[in-house]
N, C-alpha and C. Protein backbone atom coordinates (compact mmCIF):
# COMPACT_ATOMS: atom_id res chain seq x y z
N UNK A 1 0.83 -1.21 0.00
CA UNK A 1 0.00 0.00 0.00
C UNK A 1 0.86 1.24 0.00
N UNK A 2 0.60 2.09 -0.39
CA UNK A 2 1.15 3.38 -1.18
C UNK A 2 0.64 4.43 0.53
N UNK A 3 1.27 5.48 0.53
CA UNK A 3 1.30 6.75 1.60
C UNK A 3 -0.62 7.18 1.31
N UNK A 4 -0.57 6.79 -0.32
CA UNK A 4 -2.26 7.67 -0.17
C UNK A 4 -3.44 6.70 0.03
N UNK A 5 -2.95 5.62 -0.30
CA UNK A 5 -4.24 4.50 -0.25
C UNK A 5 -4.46 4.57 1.49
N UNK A 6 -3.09 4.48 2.32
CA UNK A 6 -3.59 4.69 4.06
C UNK A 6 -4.67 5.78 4.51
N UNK A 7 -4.02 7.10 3.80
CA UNK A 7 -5.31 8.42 3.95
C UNK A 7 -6.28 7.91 3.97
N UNK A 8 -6.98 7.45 2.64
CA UNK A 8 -7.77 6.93 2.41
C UNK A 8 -8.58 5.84 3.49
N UNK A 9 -7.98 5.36 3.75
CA UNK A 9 -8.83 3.79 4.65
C UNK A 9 -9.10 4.30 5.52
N UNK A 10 -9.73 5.65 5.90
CA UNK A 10 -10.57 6.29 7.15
C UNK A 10 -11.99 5.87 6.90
N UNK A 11 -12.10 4.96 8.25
CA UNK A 11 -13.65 4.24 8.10
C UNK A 11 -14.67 5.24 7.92
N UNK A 12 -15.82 4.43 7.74
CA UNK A 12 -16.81 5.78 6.48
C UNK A 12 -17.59 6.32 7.67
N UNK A 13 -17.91 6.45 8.84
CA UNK A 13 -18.46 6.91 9.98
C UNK A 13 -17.35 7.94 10.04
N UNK A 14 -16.35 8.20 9.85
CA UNK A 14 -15.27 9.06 10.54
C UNK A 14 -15.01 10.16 9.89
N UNK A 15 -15.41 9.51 8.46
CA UNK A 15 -14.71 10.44 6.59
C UNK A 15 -15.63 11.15 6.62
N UNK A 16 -15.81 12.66 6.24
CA UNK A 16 -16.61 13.50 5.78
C UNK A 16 -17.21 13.16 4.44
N UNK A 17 -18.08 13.65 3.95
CA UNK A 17 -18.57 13.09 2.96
C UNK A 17 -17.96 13.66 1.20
N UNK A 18 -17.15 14.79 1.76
CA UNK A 18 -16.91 15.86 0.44
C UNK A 18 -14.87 15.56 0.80
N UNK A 19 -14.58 14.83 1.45
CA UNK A 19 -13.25 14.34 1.68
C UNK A 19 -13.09 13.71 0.12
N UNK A 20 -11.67 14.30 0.14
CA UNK A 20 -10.99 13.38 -1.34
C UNK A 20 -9.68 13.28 -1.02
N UNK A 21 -9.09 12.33 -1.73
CA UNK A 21 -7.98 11.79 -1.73
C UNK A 21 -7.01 12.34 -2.22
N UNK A 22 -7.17 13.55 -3.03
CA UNK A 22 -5.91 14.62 -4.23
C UNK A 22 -5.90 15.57 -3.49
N UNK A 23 -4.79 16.22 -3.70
CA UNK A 23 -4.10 17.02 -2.87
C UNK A 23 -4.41 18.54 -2.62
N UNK A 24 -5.57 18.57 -3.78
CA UNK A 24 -6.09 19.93 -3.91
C UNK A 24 -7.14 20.01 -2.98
N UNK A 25 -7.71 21.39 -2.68
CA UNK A 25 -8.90 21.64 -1.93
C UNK A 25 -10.34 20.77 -2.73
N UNK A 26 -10.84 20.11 -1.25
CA UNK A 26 -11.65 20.03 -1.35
C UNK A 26 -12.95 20.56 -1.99
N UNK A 27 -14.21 20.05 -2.14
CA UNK A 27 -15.57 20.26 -2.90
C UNK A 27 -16.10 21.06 -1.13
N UNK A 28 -16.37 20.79 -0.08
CA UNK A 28 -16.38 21.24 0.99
C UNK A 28 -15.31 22.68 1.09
N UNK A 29 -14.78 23.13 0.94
CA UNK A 29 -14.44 24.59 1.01
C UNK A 29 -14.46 25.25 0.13
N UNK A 30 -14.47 24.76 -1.02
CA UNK A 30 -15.07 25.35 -2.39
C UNK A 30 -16.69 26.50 -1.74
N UNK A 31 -17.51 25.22 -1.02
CA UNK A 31 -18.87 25.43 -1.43
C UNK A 31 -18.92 27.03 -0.39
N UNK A 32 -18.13 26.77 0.94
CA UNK A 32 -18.00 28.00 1.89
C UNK A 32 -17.59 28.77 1.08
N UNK A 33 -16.12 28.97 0.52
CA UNK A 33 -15.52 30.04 -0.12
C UNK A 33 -16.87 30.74 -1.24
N UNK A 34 -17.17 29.93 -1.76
CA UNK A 34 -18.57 30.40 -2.57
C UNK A 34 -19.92 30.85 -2.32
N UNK A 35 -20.09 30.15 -0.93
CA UNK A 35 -21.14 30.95 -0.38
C UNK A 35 -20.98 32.51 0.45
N UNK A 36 -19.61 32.71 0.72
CA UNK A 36 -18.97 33.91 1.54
C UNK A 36 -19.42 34.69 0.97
N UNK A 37 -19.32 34.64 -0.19
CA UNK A 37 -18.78 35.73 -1.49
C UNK A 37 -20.74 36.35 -1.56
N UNK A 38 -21.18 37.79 -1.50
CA UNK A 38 -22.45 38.26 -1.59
C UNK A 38 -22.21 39.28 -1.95
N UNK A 39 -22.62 39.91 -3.18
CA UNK A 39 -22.57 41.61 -3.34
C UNK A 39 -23.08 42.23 -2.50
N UNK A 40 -22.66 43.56 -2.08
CA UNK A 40 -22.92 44.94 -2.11
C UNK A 40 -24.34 45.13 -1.60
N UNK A 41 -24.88 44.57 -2.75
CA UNK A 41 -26.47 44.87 -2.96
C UNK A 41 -27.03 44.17 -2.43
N UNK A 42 -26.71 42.87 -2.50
CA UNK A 42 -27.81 41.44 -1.86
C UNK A 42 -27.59 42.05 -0.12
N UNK A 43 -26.37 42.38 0.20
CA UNK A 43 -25.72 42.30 1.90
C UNK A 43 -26.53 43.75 1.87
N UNK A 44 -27.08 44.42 1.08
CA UNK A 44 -27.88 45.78 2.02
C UNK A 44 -28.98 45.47 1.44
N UNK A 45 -29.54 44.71 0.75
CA UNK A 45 -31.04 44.07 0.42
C UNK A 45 -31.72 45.31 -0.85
N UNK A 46 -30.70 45.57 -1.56
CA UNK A 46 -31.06 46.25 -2.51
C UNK A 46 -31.23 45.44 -4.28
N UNK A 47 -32.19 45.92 -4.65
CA UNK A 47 -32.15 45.60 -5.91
C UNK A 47 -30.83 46.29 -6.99
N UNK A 48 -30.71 47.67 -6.51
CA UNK A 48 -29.74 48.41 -7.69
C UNK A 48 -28.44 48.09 -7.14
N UNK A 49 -27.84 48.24 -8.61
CA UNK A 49 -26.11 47.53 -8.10
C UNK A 49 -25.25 48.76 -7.75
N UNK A 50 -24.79 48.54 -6.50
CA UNK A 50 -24.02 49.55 -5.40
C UNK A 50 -22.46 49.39 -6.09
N UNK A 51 -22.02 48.55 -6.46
CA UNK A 51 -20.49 48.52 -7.09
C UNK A 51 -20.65 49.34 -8.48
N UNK A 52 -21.83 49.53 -9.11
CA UNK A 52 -21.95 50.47 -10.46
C UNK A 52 -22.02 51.61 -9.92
N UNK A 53 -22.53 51.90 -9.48
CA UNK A 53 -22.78 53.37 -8.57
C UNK A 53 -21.69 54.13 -7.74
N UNK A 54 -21.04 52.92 -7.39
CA UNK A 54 -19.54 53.24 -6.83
C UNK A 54 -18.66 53.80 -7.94
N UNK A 55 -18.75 53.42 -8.93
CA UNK A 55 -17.86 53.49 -10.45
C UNK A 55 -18.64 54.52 -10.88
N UNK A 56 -19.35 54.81 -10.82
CA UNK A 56 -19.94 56.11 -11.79
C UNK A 56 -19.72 57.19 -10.35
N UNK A 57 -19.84 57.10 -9.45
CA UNK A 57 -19.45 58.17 -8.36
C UNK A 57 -17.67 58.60 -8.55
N UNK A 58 -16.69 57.44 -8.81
CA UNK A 58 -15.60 57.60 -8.74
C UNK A 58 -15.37 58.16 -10.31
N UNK A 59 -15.82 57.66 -11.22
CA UNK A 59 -15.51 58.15 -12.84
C UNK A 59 -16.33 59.95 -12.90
N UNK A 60 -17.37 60.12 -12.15
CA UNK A 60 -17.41 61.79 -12.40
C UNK A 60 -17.01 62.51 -11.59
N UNK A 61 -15.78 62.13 -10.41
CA UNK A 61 -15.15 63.07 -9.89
C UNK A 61 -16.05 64.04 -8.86
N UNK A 62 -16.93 63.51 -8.71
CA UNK A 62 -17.98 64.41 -7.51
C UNK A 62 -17.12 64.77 -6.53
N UNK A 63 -16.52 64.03 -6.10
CA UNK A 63 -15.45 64.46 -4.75
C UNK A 63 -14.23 63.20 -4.71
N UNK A 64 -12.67 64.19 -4.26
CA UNK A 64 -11.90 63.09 -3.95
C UNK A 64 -11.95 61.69 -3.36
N UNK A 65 -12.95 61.95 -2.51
CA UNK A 65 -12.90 60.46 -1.44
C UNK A 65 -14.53 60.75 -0.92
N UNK A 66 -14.74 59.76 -0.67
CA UNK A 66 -16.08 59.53 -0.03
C UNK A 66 -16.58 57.69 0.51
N UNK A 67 -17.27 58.25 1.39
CA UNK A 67 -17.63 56.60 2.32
C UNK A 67 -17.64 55.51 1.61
N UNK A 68 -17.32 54.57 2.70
CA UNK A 68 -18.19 53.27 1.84
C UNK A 68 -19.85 52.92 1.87
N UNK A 69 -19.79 53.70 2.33
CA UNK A 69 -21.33 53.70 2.80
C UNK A 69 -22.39 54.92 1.61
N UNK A 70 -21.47 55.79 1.06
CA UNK A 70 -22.06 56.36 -0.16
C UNK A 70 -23.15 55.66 -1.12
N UNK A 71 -21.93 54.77 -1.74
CA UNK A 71 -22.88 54.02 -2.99
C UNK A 71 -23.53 53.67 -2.86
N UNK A 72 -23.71 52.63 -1.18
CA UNK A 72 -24.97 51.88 -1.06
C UNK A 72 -26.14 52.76 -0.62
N UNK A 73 -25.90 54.05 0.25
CA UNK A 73 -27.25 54.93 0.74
C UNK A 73 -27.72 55.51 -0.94
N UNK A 74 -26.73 55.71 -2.15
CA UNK A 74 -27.08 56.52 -3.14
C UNK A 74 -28.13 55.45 -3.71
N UNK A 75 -27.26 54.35 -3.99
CA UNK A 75 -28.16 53.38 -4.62
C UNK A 75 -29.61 53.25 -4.16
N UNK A 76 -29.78 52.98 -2.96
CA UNK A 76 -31.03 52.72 -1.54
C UNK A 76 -32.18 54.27 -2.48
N UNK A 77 -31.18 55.40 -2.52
CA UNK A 77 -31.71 56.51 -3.22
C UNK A 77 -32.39 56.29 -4.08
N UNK A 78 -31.74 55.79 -5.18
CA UNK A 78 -32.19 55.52 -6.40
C UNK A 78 -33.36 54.95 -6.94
N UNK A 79 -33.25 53.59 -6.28
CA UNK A 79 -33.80 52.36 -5.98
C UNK A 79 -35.14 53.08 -5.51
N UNK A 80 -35.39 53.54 -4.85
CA UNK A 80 -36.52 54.04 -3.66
C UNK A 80 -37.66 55.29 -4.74
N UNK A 81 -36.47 56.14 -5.43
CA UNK A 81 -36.96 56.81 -6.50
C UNK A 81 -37.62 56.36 -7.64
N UNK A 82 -37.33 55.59 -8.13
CA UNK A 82 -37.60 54.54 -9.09
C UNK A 82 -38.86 53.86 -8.67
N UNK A 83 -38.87 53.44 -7.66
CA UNK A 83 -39.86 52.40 -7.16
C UNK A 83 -41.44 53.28 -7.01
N UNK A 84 -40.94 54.59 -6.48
CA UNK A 84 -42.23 55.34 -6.23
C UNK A 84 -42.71 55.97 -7.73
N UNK A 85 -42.14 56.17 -8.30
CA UNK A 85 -41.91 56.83 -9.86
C UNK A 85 -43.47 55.69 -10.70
N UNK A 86 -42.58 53.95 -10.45
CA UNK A 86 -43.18 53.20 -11.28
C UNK A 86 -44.50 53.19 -10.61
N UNK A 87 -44.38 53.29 -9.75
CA UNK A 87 -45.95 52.68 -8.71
C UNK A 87 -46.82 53.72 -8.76
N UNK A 88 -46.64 54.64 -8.74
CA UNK A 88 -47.75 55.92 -9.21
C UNK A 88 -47.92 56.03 -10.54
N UNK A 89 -47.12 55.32 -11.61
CA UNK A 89 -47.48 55.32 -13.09
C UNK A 89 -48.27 54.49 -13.43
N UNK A 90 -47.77 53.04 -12.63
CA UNK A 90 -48.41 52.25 -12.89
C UNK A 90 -50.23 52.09 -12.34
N UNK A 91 -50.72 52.80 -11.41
CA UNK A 91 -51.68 53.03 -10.88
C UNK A 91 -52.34 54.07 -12.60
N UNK A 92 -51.35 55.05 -12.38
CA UNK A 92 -52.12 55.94 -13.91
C UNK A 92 -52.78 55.35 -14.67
N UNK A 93 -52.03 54.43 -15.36
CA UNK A 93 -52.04 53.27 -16.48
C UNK A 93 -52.77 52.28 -16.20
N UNK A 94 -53.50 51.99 -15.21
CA UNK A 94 -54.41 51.23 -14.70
C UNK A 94 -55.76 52.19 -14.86
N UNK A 95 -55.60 53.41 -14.26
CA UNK A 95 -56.94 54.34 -14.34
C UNK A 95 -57.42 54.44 -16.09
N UNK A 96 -56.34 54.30 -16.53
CA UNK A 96 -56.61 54.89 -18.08
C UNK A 96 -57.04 53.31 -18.78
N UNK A 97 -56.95 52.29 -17.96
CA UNK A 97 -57.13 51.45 -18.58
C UNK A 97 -56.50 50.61 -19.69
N UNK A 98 -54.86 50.88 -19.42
CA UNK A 98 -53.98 50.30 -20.39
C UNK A 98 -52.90 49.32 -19.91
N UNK A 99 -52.09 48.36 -20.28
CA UNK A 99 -51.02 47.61 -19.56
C UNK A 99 -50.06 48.21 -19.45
N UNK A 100 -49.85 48.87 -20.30
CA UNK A 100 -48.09 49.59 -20.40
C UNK A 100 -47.99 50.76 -20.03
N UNK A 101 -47.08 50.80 -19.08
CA UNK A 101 -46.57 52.56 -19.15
C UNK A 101 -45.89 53.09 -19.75
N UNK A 102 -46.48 54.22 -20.04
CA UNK A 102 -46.01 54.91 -21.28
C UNK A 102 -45.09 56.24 -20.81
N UNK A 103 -44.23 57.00 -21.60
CA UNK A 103 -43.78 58.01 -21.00
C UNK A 103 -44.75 59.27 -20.55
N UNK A 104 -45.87 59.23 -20.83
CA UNK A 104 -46.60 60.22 -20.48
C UNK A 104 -47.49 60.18 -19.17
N UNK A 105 -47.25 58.76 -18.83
CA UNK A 105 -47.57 58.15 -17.37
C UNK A 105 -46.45 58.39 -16.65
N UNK A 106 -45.54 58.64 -17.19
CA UNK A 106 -44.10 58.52 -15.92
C UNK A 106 -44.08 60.27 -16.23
N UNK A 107 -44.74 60.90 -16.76
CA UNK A 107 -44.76 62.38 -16.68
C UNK A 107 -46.00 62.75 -15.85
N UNK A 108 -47.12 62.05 -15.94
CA UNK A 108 -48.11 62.15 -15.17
C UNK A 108 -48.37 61.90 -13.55
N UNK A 109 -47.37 61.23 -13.60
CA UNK A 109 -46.55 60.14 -11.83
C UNK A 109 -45.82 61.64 -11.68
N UNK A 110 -44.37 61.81 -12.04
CA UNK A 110 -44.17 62.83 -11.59
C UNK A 110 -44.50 64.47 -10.99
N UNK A 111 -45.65 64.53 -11.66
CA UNK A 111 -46.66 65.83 -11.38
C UNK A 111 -47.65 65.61 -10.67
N UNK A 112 -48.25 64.57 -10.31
CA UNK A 112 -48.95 64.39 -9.34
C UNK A 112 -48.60 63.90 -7.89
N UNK A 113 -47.14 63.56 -7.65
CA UNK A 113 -46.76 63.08 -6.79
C UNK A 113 -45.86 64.41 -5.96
N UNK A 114 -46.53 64.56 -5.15
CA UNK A 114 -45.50 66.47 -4.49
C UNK A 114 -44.44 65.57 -3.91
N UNK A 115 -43.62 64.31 -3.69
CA UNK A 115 -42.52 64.25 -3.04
C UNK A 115 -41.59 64.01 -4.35
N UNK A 116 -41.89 63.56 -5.51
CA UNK A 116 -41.56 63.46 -6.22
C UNK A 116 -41.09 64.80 -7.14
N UNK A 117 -42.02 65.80 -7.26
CA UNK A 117 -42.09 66.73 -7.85
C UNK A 117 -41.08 68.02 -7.17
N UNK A 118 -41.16 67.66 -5.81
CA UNK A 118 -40.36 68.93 -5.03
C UNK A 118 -39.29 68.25 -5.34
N UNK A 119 -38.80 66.87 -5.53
CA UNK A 119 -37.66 66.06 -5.27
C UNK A 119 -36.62 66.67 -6.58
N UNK A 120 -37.50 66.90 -7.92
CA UNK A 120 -36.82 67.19 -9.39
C UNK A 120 -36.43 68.34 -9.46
N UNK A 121 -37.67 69.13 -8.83
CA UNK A 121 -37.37 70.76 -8.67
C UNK A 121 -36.13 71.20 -8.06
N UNK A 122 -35.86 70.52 -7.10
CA UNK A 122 -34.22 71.05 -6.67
C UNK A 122 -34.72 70.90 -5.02
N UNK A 123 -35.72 71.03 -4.97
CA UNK A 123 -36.00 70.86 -2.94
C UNK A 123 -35.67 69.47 -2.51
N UNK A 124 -35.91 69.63 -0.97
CA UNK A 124 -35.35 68.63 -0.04
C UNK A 124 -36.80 68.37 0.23
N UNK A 125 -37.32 67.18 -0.09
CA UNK A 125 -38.66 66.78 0.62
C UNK A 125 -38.42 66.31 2.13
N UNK A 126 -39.05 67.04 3.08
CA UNK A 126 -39.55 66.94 3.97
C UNK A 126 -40.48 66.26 4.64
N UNK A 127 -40.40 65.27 5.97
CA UNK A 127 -41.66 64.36 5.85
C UNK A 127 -42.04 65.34 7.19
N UNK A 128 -43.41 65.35 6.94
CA UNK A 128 -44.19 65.83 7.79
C UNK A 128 -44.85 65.28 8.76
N UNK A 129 -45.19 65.71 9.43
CA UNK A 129 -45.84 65.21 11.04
C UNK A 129 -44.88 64.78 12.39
N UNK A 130 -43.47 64.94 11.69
CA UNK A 130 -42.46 64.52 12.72
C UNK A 130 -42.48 66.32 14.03
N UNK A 131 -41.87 67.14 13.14
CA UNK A 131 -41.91 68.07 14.30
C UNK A 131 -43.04 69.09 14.56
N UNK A 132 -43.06 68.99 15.81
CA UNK A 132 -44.34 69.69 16.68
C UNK A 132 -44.26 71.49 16.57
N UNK A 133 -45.18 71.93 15.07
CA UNK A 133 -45.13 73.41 15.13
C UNK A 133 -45.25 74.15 16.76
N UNK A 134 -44.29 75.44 16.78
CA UNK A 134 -44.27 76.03 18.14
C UNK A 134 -45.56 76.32 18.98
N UNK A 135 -47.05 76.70 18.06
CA UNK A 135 -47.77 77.19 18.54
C UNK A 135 -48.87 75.89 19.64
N UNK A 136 -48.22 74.64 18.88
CA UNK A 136 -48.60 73.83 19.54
C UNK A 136 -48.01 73.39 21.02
N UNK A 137 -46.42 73.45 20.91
CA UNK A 137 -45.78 73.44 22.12
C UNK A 137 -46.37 74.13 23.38
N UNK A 138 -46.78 75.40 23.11
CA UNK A 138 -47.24 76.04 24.30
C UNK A 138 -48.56 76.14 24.78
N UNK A 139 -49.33 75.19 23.68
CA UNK A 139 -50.49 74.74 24.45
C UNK A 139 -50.45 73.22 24.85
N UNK A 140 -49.62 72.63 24.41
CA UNK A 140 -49.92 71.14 25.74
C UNK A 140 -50.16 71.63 27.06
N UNK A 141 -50.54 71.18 27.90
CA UNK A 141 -50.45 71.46 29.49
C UNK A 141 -49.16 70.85 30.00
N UNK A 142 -48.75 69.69 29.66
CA UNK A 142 -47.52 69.15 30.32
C UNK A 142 -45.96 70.22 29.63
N UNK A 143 -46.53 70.59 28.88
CA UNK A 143 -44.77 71.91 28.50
C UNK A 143 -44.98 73.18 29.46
N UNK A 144 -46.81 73.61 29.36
CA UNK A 144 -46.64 74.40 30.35
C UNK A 144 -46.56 74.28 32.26
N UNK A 145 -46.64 73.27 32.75
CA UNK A 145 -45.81 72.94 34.04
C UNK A 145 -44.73 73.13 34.19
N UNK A 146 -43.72 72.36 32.89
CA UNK A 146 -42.42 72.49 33.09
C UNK A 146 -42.05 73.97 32.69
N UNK A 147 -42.65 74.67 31.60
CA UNK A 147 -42.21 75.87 32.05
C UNK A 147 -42.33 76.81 33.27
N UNK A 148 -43.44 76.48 33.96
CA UNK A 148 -43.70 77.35 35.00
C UNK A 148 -43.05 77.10 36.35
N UNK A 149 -42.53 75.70 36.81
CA UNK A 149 -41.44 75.54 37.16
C UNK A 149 -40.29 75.56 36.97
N UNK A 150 -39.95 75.85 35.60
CA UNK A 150 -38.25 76.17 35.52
C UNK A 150 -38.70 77.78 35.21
N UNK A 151 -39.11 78.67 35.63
CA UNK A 151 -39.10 80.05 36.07
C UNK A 151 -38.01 80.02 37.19
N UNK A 152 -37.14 80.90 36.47
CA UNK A 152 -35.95 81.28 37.68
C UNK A 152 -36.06 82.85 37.62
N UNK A 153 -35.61 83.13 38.66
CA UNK A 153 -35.44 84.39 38.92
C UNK A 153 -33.86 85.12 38.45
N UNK A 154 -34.02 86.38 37.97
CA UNK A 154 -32.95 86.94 38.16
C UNK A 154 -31.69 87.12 39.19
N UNK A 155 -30.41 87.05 38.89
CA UNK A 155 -29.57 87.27 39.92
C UNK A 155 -29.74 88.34 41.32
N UNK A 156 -30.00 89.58 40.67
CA UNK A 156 -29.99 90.61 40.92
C UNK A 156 -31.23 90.46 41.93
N UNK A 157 -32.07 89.68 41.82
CA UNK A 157 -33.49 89.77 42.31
C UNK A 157 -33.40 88.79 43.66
N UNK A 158 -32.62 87.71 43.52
CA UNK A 158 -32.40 87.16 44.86
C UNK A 158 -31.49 87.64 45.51
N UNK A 159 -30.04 88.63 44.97
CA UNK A 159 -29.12 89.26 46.03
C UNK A 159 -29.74 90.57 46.68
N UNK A 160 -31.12 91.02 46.47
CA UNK A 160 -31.15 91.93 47.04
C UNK A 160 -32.35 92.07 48.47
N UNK A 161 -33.05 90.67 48.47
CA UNK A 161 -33.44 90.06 49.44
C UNK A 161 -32.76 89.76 50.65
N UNK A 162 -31.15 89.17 49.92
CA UNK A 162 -30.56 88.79 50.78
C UNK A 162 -29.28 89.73 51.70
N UNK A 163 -29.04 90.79 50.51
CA UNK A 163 -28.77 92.21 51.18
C UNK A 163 -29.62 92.89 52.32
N UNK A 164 -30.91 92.92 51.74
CA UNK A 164 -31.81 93.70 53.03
C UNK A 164 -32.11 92.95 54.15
N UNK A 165 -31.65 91.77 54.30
CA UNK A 165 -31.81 91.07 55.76
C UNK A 165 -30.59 91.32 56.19
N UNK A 166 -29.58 91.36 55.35
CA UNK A 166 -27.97 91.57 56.21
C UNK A 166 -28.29 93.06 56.66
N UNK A 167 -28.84 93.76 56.43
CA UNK A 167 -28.80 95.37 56.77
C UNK A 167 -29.97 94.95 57.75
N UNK A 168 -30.63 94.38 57.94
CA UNK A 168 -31.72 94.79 59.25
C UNK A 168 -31.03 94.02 60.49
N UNK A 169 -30.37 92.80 60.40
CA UNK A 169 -29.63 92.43 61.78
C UNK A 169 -28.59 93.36 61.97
């Protein structure tokens, strides 16, 4: 018997099942090394590809350096734009009673949609209902407690209390 036929004679309870006898890597670390491996996109659960976006960020020179975390929030961007774009066209194109969207549905999506529309115009859409306009602040009852207990007094207004008792003893 030869050095490799001994390897070999590992009883079959003991042998892994993806074990081989040649000297190269195994079918068993192949399959890990291959499953490791996940884009960009799948590992942030995006449909649009974050390594293209990376390359078109680095090929127009927008800025020397920037995150790794860029491409994938731009992409997430994109992706998100797109998605609301089709879904309000596609609703159009349903009202009108047709299968396809047409470019005049993805012009019709855009003008009817104000997050969309402020989004092209050059504004920052804003989501609303997060912060509490001022005029509301000062009518809760619970802001006005805490303001009426954190009423402090002036400096000037407690040293001179405490002046006129030093002058009467």
């Amino acid at each position: 018997m030869s050095g490799a036929e001994e390897v070999c004679t590992v009883p079959e309870q003991e042998r892994e099942p993806e074990a081989t006898c040649s000297g190269g890597p195994s079918k068993g670390s192949e399959a890990k090394a291959h499953k490791s491996r996940s884009s960009r996109s799948s590992r942030a659960g995006l449909l649009f590809p974050v390594s293209r976006v990376e390359r078109q960020l680095r090929r127009g020179h927008f800025a020397e350096r920037f995150g790794a975390r860029a491409p994938v929030y731009l992409a997430a961007v994109l992706q998100w734009v797109t998605h609301k774009t089709m879904d309000v066209a596609g609703k159009i194109s349903k009202k009108s009673k047709q299968h396809r969207i047409s470019p005049s549905h993805l012009q019709a999506a855009l003008q009817k949609s104000s997050v969309l529309k402020q989004l092209l115009r050059g504004g920052v859409p804003r989501r609303r209902g997060r912060a509490v306009p001022q005029s509301r602040r000062e009518a809760s009852p619970s802001k006005k407690k805490k303001t009426t207990k954190s009423k402090k007094r002036c400096p000037t207004q407690r040293a001179a209390p405490a002046r006129a008792t030093a002058a009467v003893k």
